[in-house]
C-alpha atoms as a PDB file:
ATOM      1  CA  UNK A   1      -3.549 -23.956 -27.411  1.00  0.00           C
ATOM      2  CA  UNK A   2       0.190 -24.194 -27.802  1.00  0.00           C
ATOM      3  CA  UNK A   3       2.485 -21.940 -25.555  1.00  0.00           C
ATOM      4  CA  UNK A   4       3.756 -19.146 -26.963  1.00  0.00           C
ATOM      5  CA  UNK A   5       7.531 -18.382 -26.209  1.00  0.00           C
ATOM      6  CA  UNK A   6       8.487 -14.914 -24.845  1.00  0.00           C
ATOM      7  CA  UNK A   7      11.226 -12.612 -23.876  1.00  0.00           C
ATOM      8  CA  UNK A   8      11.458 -11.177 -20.001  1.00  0.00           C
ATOM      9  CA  UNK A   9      14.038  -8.401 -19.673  1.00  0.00           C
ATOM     10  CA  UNK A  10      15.470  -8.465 -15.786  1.00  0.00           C
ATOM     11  CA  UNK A  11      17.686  -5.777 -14.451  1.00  0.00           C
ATOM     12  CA  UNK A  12      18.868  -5.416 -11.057  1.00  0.00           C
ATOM     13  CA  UNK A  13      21.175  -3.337  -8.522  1.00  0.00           C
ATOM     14  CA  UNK A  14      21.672  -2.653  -4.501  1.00  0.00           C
ATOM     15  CA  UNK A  15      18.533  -0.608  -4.659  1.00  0.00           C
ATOM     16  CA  UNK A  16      16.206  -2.672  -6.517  1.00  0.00           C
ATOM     17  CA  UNK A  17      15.409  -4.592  -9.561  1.00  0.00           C
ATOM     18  CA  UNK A  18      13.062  -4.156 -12.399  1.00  0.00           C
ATOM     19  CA  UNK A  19      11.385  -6.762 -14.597  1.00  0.00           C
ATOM     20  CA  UNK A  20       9.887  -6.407 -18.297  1.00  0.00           C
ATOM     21  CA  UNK A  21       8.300  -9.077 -20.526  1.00  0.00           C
ATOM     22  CA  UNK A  22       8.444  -8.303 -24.557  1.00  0.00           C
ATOM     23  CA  UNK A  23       4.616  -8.076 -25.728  1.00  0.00           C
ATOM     24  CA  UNK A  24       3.794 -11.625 -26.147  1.00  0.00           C
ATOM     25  CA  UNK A  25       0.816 -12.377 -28.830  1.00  0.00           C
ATOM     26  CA  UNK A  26      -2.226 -14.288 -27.953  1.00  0.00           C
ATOM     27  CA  UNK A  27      -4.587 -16.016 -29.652  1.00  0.00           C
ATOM     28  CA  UNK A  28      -8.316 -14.282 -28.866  1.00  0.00           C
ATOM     29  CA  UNK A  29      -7.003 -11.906 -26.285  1.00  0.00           C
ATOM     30  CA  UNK A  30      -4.018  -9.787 -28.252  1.00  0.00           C
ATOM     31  CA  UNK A  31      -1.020  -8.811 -27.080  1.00  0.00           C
ATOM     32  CA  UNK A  32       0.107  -9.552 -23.506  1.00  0.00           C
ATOM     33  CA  UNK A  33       2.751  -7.787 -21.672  1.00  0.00           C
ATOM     34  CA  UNK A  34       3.549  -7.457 -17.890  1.00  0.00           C
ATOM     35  CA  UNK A  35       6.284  -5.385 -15.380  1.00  0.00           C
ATOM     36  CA  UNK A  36       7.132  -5.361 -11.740  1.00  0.00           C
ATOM     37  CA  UNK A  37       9.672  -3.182 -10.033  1.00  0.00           C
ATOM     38  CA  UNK A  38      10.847  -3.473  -6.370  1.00  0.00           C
ATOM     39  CA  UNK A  39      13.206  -3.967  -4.210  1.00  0.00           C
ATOM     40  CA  UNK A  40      15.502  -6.852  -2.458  1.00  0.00           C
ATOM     41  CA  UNK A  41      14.900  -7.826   1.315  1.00  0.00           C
ATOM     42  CA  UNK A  42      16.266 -11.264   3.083  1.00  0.00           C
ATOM     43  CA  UNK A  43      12.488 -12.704   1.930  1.00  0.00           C
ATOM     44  CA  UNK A  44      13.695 -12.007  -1.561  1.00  0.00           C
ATOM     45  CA  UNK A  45      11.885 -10.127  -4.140  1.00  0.00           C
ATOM     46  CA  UNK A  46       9.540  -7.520  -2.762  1.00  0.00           C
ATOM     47  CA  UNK A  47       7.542  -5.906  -5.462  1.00  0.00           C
ATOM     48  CA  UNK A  48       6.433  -2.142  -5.546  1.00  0.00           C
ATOM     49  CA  UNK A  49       3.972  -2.754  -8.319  1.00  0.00           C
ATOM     50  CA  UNK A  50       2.603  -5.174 -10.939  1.00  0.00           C
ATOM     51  CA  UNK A  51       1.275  -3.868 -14.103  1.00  0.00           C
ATOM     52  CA  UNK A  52      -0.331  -6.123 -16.390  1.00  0.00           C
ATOM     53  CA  UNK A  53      -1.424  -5.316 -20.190  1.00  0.00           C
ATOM     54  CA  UNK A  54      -4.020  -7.765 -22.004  1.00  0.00           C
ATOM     55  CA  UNK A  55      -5.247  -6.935 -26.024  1.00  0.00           C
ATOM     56  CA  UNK A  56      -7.242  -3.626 -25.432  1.00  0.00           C
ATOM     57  CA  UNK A  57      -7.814  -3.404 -21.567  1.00  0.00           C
ATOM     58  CA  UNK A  58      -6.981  -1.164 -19.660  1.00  0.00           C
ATOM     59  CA  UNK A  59      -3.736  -2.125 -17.375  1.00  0.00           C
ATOM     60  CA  UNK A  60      -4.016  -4.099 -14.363  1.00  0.00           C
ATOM     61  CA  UNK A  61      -2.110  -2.992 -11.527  1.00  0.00           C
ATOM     62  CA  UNK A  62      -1.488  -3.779  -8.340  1.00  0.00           C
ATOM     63  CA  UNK A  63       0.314  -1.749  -5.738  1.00  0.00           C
ATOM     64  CA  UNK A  64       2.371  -3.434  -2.610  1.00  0.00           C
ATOM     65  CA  UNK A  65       2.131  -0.939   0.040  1.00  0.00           C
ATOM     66  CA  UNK A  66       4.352  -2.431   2.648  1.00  0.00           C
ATOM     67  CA  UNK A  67       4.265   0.621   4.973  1.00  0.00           C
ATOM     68  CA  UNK A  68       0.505  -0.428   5.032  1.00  0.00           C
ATOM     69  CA  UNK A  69       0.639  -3.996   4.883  1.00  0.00           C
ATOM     70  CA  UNK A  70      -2.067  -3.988   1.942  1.00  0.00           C
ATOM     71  CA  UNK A  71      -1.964  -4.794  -1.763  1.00  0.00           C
ATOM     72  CA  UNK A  72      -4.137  -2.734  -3.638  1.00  0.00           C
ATOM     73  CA  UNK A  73      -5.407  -2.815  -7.079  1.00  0.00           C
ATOM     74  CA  UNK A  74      -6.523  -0.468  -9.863  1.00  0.00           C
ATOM     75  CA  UNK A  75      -9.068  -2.424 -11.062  1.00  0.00           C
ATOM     76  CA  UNK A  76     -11.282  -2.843  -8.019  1.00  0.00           C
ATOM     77  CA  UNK A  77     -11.724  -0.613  -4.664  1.00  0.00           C
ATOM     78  CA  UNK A  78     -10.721  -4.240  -2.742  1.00  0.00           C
ATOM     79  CA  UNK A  79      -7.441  -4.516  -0.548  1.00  0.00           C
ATOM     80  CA  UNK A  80      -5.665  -7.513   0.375  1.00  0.00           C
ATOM     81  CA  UNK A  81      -3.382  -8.111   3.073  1.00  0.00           C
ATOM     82  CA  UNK A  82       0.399  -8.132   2.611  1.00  0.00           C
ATOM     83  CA  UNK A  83       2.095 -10.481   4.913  1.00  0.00           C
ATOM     84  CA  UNK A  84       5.670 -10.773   5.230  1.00  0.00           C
ATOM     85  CA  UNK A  85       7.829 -12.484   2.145  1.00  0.00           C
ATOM     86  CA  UNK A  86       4.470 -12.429   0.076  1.00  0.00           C
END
């Protein structure tokens, strides 16, 4: 299977930063597209969330609770430990 190219849109300012992709199309799975949003400490990105899009599924996303420590996820009732810079 040959790579497909894509398109990530990336903005950022002194609160935050956002990032995008352009629905990429795959070959048996459909269109894939993916975003994260967060902020900027001295570990360097720190995400808020990462949603996730594949063909007809429902999104993916996973939520970095840092107040918490945990990452959770939509898709399953598990939680994962956030550790510093992850």
């Amino acid at each position: 299977m040959r790579n497909q190219p894509g398109t990530i849109h990336w903005t950022s300012n002194a609160q935050g930063y956002g990032v995008v992709s352009v629905p990429l199309p795959l070959p048996f799975v459909g269109t894939f597209v993916y975003s994260s949003n967060g902020r900027i400490n001295a570990f360097g990105l720190a995400p808020d969330q990462y949603v996730e899009k594949r063909g007809r599924r429902a999104e993916d996303i996973a939520i970095f609770n840092r107040a918490d420590k945990k990452i959770g996820f939509t898709r399953t009732p598990s939680t994962l430990p956030l550790a510093d810079g992850a």
